[in-house]
Protein backbone atom coordinates (compact mmCIF):
# COMPACT_ATOMS: atom_id res chain seq x y z
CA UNK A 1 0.00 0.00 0.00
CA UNK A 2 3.01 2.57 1.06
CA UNK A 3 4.68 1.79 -2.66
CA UNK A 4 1.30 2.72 -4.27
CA UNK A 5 0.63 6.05 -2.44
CA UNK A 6 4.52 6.65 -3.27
CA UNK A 7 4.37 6.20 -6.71
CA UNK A 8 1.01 8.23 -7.35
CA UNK A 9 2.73 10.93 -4.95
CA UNK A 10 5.83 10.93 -7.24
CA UNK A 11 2.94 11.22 -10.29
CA UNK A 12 1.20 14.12 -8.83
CA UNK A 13 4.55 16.32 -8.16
CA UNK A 14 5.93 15.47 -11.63
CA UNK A 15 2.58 16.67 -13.45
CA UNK A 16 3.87 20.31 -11.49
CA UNK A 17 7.50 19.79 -12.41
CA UNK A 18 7.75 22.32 -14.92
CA UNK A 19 4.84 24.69 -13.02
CA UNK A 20 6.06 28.35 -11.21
CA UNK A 21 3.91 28.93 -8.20
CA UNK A 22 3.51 32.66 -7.17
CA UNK A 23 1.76 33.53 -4.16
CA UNK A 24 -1.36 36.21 -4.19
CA UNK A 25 -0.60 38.42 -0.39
CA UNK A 26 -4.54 39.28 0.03
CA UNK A 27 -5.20 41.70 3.15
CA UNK A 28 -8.58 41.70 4.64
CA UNK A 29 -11.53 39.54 3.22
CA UNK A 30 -12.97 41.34 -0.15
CA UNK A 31 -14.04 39.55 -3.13
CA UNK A 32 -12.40 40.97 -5.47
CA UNK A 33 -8.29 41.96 -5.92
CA UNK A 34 -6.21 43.52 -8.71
CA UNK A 35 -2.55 42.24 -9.21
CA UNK A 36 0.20 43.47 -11.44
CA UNK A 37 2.42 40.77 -13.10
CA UNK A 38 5.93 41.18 -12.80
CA UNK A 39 8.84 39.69 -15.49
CA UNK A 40 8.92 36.30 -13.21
CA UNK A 41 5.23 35.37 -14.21
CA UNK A 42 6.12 35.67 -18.34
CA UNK A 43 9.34 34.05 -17.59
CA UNK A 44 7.76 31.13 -16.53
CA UNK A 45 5.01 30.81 -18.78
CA UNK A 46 4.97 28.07 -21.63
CA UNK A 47 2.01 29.40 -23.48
CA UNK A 48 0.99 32.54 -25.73
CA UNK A 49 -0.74 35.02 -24.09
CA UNK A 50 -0.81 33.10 -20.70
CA UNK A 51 -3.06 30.82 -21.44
CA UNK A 52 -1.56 28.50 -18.91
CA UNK A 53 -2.31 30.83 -16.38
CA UNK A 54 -4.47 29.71 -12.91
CA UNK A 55 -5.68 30.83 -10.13
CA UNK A 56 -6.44 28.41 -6.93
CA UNK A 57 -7.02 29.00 -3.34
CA UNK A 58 -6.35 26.76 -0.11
CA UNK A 59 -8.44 23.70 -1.08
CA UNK A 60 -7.06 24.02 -4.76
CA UNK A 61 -10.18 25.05 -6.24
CA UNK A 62 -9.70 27.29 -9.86
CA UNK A 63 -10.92 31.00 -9.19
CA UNK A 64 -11.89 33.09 -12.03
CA UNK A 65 -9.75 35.55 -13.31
CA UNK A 66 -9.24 38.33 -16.69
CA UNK A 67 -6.10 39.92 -17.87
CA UNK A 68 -6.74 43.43 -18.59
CA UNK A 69 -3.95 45.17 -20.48
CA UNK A 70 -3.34 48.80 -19.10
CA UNK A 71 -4.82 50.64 -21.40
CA UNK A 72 -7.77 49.08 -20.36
CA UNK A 73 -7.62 50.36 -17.18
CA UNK A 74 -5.86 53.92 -18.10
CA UNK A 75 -8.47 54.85 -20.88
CA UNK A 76 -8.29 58.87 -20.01
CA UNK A 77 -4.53 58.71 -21.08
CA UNK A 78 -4.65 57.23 -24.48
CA UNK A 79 -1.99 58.57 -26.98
CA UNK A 80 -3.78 61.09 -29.14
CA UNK A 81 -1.73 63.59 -31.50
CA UNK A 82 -2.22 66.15 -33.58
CA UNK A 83 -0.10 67.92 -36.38
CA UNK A 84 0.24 71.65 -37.62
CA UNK A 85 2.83 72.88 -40.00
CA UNK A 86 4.20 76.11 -38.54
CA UNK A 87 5.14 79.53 -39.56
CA UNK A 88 9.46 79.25 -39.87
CA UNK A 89 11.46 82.49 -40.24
CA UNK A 90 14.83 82.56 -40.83
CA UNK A 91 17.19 84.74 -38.65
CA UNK A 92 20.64 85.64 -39.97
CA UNK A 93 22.13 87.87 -36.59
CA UNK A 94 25.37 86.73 -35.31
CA UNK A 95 28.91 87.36 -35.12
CA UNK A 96 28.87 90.79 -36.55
CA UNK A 97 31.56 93.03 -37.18
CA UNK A 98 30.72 96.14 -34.86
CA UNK A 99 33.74 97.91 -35.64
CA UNK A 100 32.24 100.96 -37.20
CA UNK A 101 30.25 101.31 -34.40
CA UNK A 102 27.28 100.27 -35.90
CA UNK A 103 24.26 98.66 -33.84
CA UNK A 104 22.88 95.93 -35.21
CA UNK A 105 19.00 95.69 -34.34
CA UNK A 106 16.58 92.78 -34.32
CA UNK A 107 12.77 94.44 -34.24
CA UNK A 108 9.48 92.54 -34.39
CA UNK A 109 6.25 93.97 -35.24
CA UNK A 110 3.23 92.20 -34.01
CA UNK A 111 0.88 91.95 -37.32
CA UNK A 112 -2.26 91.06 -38.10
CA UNK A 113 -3.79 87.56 -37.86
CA UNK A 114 -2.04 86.71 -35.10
CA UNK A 115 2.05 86.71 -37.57
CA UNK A 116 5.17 87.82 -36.88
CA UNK A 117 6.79 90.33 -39.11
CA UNK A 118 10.59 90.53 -38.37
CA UNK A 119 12.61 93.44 -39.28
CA UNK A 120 16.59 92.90 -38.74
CA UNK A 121 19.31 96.52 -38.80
CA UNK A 122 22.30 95.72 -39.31
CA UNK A 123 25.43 96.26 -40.74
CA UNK A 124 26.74 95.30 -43.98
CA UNK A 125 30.26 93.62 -42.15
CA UNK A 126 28.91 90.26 -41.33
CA UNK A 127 31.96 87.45 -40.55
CA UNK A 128 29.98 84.09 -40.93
CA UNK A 129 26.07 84.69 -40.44
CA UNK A 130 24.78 82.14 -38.23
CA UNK A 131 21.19 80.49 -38.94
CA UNK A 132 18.31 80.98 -36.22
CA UNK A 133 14.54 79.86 -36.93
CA UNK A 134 12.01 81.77 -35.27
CA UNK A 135 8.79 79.50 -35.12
CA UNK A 136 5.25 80.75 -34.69
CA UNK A 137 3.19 78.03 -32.85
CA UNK A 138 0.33 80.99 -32.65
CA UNK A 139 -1.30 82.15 -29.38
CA UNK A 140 -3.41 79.59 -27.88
CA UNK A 141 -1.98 76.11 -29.06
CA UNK A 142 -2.26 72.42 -27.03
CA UNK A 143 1.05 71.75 -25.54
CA UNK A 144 3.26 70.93 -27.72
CA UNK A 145 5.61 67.98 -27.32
CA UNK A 146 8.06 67.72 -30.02
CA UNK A 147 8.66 68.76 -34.00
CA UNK A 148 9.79 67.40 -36.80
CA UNK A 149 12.35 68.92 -39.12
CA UNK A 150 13.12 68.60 -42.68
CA UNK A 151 16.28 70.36 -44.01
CA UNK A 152 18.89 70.45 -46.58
CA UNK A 153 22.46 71.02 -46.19
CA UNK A 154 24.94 68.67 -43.84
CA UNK A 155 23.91 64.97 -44.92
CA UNK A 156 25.64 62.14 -43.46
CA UNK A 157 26.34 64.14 -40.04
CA UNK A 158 24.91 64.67 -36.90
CA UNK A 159 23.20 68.14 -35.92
CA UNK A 160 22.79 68.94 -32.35
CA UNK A 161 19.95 71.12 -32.48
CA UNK A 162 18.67 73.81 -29.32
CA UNK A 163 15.22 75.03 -29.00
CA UNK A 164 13.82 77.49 -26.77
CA UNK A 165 10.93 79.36 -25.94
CA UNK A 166 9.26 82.67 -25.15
CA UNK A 167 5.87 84.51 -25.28
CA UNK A 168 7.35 87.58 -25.33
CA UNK A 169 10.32 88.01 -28.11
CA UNK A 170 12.45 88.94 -24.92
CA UNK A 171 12.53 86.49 -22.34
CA UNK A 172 13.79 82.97 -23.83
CA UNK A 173 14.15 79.78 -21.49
CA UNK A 174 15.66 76.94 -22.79
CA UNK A 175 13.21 73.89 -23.49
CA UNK A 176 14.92 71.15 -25.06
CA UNK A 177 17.96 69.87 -27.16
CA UNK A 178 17.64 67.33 -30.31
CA UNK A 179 19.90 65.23 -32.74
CA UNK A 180 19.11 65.60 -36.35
CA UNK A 181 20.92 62.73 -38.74
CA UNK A 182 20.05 62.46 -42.58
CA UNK A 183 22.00 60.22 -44.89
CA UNK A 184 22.18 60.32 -48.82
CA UNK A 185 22.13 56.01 -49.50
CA UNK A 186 18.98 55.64 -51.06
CA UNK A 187 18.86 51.63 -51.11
CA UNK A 188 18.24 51.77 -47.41
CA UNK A 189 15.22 49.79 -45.73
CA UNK A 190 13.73 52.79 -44.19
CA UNK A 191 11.40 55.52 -45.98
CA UNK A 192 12.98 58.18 -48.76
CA UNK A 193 12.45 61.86 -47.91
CA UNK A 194 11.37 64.08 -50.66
CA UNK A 195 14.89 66.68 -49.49
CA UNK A 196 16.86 64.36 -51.42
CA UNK A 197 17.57 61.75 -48.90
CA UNK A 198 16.90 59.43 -45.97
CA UNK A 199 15.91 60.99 -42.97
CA UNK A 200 16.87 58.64 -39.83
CA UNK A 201 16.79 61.23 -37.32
CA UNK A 202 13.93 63.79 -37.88
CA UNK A 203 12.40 64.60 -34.81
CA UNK A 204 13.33 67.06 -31.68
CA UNK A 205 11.47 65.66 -28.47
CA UNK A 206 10.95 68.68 -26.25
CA UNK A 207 11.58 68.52 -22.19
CA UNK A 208 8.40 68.90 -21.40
CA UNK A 209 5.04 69.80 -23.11
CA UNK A 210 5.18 73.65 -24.16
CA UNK A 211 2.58 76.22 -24.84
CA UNK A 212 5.08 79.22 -25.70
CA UNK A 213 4.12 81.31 -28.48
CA UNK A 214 7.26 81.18 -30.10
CA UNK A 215 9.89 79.20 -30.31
CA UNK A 216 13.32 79.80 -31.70
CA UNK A 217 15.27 76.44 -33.67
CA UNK A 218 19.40 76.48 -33.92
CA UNK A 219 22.32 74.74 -34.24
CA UNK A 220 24.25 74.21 -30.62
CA UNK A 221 27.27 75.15 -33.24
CA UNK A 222 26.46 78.68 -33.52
CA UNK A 223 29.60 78.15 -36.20
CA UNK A 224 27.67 76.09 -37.97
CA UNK A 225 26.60 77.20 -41.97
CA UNK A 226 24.95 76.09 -45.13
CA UNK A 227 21.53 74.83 -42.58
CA UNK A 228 18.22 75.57 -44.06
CA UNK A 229 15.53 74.23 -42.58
CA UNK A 230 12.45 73.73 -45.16
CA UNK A 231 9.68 72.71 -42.55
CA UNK A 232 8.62 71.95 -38.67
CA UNK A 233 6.05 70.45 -37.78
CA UNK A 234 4.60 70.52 -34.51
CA UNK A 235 3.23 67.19 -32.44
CA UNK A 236 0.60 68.00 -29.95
CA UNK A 237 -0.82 65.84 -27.30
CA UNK A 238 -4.03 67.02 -26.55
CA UNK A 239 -4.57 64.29 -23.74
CA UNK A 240 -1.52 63.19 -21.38
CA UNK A 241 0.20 60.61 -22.84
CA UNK A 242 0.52 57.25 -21.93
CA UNK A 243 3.37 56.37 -19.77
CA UNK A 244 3.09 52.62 -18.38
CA UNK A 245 6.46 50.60 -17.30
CA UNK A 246 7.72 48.85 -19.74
CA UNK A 247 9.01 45.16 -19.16
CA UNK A 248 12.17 44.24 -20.51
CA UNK A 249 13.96 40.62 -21.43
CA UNK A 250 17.74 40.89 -23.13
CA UNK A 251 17.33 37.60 -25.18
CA UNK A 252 20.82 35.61 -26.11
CA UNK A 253 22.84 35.80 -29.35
CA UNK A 254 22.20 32.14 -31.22
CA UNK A 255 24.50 33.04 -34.22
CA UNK A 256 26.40 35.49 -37.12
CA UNK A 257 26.64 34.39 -40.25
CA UNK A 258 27.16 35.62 -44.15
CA UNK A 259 25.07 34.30 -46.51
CA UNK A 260 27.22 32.51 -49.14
CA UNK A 261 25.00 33.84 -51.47
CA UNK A 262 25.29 37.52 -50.61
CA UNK A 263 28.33 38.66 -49.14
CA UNK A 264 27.27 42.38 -48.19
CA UNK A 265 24.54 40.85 -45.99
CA UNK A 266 24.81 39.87 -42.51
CA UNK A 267 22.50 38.02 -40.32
CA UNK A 268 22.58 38.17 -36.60
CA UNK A 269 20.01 35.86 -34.84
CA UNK A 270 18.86 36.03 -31.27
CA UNK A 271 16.62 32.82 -29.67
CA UNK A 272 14.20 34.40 -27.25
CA UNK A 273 13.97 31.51 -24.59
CA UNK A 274 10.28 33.10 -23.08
CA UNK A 275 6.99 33.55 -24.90
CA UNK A 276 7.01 37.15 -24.45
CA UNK A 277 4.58 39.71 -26.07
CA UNK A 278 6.95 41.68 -27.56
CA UNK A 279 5.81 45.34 -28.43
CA UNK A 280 9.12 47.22 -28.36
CA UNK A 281 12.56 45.85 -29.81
CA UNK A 282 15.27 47.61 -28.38
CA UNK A 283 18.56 47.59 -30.27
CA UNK A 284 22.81 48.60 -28.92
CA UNK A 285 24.73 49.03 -31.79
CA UNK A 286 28.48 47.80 -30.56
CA UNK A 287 30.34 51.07 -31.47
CA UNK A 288 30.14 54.54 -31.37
CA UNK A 289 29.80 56.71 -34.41
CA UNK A 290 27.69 54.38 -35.85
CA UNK A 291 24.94 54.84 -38.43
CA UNK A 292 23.16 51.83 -40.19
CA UNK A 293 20.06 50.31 -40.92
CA UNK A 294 18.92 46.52 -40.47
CA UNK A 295 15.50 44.64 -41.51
CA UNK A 296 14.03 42.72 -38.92
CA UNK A 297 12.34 39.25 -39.35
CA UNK A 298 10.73 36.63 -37.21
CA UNK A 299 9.91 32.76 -37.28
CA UNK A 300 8.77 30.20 -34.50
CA UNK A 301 10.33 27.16 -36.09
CA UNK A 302 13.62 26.35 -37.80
CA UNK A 303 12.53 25.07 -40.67
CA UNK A 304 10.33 28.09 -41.20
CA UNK A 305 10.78 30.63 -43.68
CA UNK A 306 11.92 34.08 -42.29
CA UNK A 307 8.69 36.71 -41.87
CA UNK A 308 10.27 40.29 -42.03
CA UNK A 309 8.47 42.09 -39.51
CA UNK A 310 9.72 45.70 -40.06
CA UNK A 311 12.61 47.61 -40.50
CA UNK A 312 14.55 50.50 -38.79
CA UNK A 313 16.98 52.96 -38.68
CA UNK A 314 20.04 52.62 -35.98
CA UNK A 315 22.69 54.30 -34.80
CA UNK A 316 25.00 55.48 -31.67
CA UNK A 317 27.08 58.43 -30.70
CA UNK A 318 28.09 60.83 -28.48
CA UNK A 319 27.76 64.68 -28.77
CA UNK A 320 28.55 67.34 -26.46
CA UNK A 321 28.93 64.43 -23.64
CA UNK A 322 25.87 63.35 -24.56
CA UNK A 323 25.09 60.05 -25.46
CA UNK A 324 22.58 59.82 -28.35
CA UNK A 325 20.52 56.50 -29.96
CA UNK A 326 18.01 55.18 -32.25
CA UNK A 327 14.47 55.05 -30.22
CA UNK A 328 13.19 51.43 -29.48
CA UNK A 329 11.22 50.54 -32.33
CA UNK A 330 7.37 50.06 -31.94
CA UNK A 331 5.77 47.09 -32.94
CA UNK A 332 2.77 45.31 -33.36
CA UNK A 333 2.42 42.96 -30.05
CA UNK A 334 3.68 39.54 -31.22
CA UNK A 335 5.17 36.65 -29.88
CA UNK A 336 7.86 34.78 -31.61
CA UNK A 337 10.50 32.47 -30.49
CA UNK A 338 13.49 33.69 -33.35
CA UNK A 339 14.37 36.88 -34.53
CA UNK A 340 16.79 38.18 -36.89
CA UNK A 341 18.52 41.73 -37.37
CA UNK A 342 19.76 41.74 -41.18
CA UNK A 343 21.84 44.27 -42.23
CA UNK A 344 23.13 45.30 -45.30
CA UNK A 345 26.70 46.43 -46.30
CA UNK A 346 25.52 49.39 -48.29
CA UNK A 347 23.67 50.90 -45.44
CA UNK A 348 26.58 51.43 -43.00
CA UNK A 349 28.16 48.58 -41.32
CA UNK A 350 28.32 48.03 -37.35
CA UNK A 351 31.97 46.08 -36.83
CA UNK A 352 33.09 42.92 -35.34
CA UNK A 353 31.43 42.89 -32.02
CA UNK A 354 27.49 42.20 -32.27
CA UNK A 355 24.57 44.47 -31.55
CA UNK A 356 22.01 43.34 -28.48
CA UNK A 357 18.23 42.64 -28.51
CA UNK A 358 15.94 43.04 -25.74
CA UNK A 359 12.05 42.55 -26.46
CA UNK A 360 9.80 45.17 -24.76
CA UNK A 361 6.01 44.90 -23.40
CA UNK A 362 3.77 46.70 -21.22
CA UNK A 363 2.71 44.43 -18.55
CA UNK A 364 -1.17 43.17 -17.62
CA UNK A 365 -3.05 43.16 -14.87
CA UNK A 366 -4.93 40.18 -13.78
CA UNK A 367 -8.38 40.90 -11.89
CA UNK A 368 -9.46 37.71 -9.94
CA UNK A 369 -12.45 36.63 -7.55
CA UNK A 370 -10.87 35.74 -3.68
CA UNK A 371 -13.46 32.64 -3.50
CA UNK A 372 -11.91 30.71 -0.75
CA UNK A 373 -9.53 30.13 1.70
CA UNK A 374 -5.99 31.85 1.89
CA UNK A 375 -3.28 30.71 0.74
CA UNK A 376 -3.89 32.07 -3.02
CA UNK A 377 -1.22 30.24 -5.81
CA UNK A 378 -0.72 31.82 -9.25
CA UNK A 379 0.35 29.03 -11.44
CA UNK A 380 2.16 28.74 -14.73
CA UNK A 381 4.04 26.53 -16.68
CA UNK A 382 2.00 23.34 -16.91
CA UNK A 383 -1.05 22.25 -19.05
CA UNK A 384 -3.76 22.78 -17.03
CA UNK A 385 -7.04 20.61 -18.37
CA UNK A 386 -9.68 23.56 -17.05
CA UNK A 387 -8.66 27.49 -17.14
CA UNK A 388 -10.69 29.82 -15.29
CA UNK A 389 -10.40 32.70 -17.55
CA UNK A 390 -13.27 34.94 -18.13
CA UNK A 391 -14.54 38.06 -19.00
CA UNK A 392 -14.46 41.16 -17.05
CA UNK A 393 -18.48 41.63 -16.72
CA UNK A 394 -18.46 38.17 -15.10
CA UNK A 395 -16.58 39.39 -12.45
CA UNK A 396 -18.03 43.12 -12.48
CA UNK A 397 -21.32 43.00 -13.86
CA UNK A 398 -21.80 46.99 -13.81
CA UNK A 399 -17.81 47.34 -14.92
CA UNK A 400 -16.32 50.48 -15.31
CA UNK A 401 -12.79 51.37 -15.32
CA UNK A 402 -13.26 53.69 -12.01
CA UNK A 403 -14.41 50.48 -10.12
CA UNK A 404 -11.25 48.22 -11.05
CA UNK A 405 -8.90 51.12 -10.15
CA UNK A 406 -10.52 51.39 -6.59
CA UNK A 407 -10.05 46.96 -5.99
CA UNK A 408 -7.26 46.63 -3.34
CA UNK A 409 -3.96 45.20 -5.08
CA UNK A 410 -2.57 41.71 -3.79
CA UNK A 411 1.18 41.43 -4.10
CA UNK A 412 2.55 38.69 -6.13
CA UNK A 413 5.42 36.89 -4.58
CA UNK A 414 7.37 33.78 -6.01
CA UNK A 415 7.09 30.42 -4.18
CA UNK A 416 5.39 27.37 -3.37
CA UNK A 417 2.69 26.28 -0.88
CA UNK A 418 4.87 25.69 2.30
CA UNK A 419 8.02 27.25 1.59
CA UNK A 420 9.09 30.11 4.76
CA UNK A 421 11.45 31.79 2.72
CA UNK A 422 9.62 33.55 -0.15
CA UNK A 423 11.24 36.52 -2.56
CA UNK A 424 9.65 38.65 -4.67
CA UNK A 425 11.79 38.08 -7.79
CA UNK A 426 13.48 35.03 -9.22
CA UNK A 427 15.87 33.93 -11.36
CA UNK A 428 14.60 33.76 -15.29
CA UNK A 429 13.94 29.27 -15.82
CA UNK A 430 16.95 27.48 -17.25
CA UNK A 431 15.00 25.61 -19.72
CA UNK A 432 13.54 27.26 -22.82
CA UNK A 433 9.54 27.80 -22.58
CA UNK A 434 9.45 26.81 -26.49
CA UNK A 435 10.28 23.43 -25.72
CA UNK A 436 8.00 20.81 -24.69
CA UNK A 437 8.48 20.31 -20.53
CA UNK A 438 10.30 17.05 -19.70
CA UNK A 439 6.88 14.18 -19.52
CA UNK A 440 8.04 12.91 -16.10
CA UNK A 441 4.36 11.67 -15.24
CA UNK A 442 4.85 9.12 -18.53
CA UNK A 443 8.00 7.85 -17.56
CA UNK A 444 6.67 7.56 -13.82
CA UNK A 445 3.68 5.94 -14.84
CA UNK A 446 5.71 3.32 -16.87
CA UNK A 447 8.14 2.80 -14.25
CA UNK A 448 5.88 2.30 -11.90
CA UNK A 449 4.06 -0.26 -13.81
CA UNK A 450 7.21 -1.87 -14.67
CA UNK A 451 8.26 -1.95 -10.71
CA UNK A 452 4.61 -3.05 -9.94
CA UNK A 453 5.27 -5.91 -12.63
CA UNK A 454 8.35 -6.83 -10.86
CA UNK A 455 6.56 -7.17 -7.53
CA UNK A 456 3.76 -9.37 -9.03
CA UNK A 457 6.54 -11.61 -10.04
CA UNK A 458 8.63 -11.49 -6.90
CA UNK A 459 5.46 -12.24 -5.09
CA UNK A 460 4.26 -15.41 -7.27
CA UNK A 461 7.97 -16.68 -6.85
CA UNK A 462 7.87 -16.56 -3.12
CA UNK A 463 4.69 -18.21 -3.50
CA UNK A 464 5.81 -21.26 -5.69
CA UNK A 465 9.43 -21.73 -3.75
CA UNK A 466 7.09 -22.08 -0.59
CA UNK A 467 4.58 -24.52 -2.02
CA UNK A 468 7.88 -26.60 -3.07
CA UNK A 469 9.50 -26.48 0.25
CA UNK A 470 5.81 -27.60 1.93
């Protein structure tokens, strides 16, 4: 009897072998709780989207449960932006020769409509005129939150670019600094400007939201000539902005390689060893002074054709002890167990060290019914035959947004049912979540029918050798 309860014991904790138990910390007795998931919880997983994910209490009953993605829950602070092309007036007023005693003058007359008529005195001795862009953003504006440049002159350089603001035409504050970067390769992934060129780098991202009047554009090289900017456009958000934490998994290098069929290509392929639902791709070039471009593709198997996803511009340097890089690039939220960053000789090439990948996501929240007894187990990682997953309305019939904010949050902390020593984080699992979990219940189940075989046997021999002997 003791070698059968051992052997279905064995059966039941091999069937949780490749499960991650987190526990839910409720406080006090309500119905309902909200809990964020941390990194550990996708980590573990072994199915898209969490499917695999349960809730059970004390008696190991399922609870129900929804995910509800946080902008869901943050509906008031959806991105939404708006574009206006603005009034740009070039300014030619520096480093001028005063030694004739000449004043040089910069007037503006306040016109009709709501313009800006400049008038600039000077004299006629100018060294190197410097360019300055006085922008009219008009009186009453949203705030706005960055622009976007087009320009001609100094391709295949960066442009450290200062912007500041007034409402007065006297009293200027600085609000922001920028990187501007256009290169003249044409057979690059990204889109073709119409200034005769690529534009990688287009857009100045203020400090902070601004609703100056005016706002004056230049070089941080006040040495700088042969700029002309053609257009800015401004980006206002007319709601705040979203501004959730974003999760993020560095995923390993699996291999370089040159296509013997293309030598000017080269493919660098990262194995992400979590199902994670990747909405950002982050990408380090290895060196500074670095501009290039890569396509990016995807597959789940490796005997699958390569899926580009998108395509990007990169690059890395430093200006003015400032380090500058490409933004993470935005996707579409997929999952995908391969990825691939191909790059192209012609573009610019990144040298002998590798670039990184890390996948980005904004995180869920999981909203879940306390039925039960404490303790509270989050489980992932195994195959569970019943999930408990339903819709919001079956937990809050009369749901609205204000309601789930207002549920009391239970803490998520990793461990098992039993263990004293419980941390908050853990360490990422060894084995890859792609791959199917090691079928320990089989093998138990067939060795212990083999050893229950065994002991039939043993058993009928004691019997004969005793009938013998009698």
């Amino acid at each position: 009897m003791k070698f059968y309860t051992l052997i279905f014991a064995l059966i039941f904790t091999a069937s949780n072998a490749a499960a991650a138990d987190f526990r839910l910390d409720t406080t006090g007795d309500a119905p309902l709780y909200q809990s964020a998931l941390p990194k550990d919880i996708y980590q573990h997983s072994r199915a898209d989207n969490l499917q695999d994910l349960t809730i059970s209490n004390a008696a190991g009953e399922q609870v129900p449960y929804t995910l509800m993605r946080y902008e869901d829950l943050h509906p008031q602070t959806a991105i939404k932006k708006e574009v206006k092309l603005l009034n740009v007036l070039p300014i030619y007023v520096d480093d001028l020769d005063d030694s004739d005693g000449r004043q040089h003058a910069l007037k503006y007359f306040q016109v009709a409509k709501g313009s800006v008529d400049i008038s600039l005195e000077i004299n006629t001795q100018i060294k190197e005129p410097n360019n300055i862009y006085l922008v009219d953003a008009g009186e009453k504006h949203p705030p706005v939150q960055s622009f976007t440049v087009d320009w001609i002159g100094h391709e295949d350089r960066f442009l450290t670019i200062d912007v500041e603001e007034s409402d007065d035409l006297e009293h200027w504050s600085n609000i922001g600094r920028g990187v501007l970067l256009k290169t003249k390769n044409k057979n690059s992934a990204v889109g073709v400007s119409a200034i005769d060129g690529i534009l990688v780098q287009n857009t100045i991202t203020l400090d902070r939201a601004s609703s100056a009047h005016y706002f004056k554009v230049m070089p941080s090289d006040r040495t700088l000539n042969g700029l002309l900017l053609t257009k800015i456009v401004a980006q206002y958000d007319s709601v705040r902005p979203l501004t959730p934490d974003i999760l993020w998994q560095n995923i390993p290098l699996l291999k370089r390689e040159v296509p013997s069929n293309d030598k000017a290509l080269t493919n660098i392929d990262f194995e992400s060893l979590g199902r994670y639902p990747a909405s950002y791709l982050r990408v380090q070039l290895p060196q500074n002074n670095t501009i290039t471009s890569a396509i990016v593709q995807v597959r789940n198997r490796n005997d699958a054709p390569w899926q580009t996803l998108t395509s990007a511009s990169l690059y890395r340097m430093d200006k003015a002890g400032k380090a500058y890089t490409n933004p993470d690039i935005a996707l579409n939220t997929s999952t995908w167990r391969y990825w691939r960053l191909q790059f192209h000789a012609s573009n610019g090439g990144f040298g002998a060290e590798n670039p990184t990948l890390s996948l980005g996501w904004i995180p869920k929240t999981v909203v879940w019914n306390a039925r039960g007894q404490a303790p509270f187990i989050l489980r992932v990682g195994n195959s569970p035959t019943i999930v408990s997953a339903v819709d919001i309305t079956s937990l809050i019939p009369d749901y609205k947004v204000e309601k789930v904010s207002k549920l009391p949050n239970a803490n998520i902390v990793l461990g098992t049912i039993g263990t004293s020593d419980l941390t908050s984080t853990s360490k990422p699992p060894a084995n890859n979540s792609w791959t199917s979990a090691p079928d320990y219940k089989t093998w138990l189940l067939w060795g212990g029918l083999f050893l229950g075989v065994l002991l039939l046997a043993g058993m009928a021999y004691s019997l004969l050798k005793t009938e013998n002997k009698a």
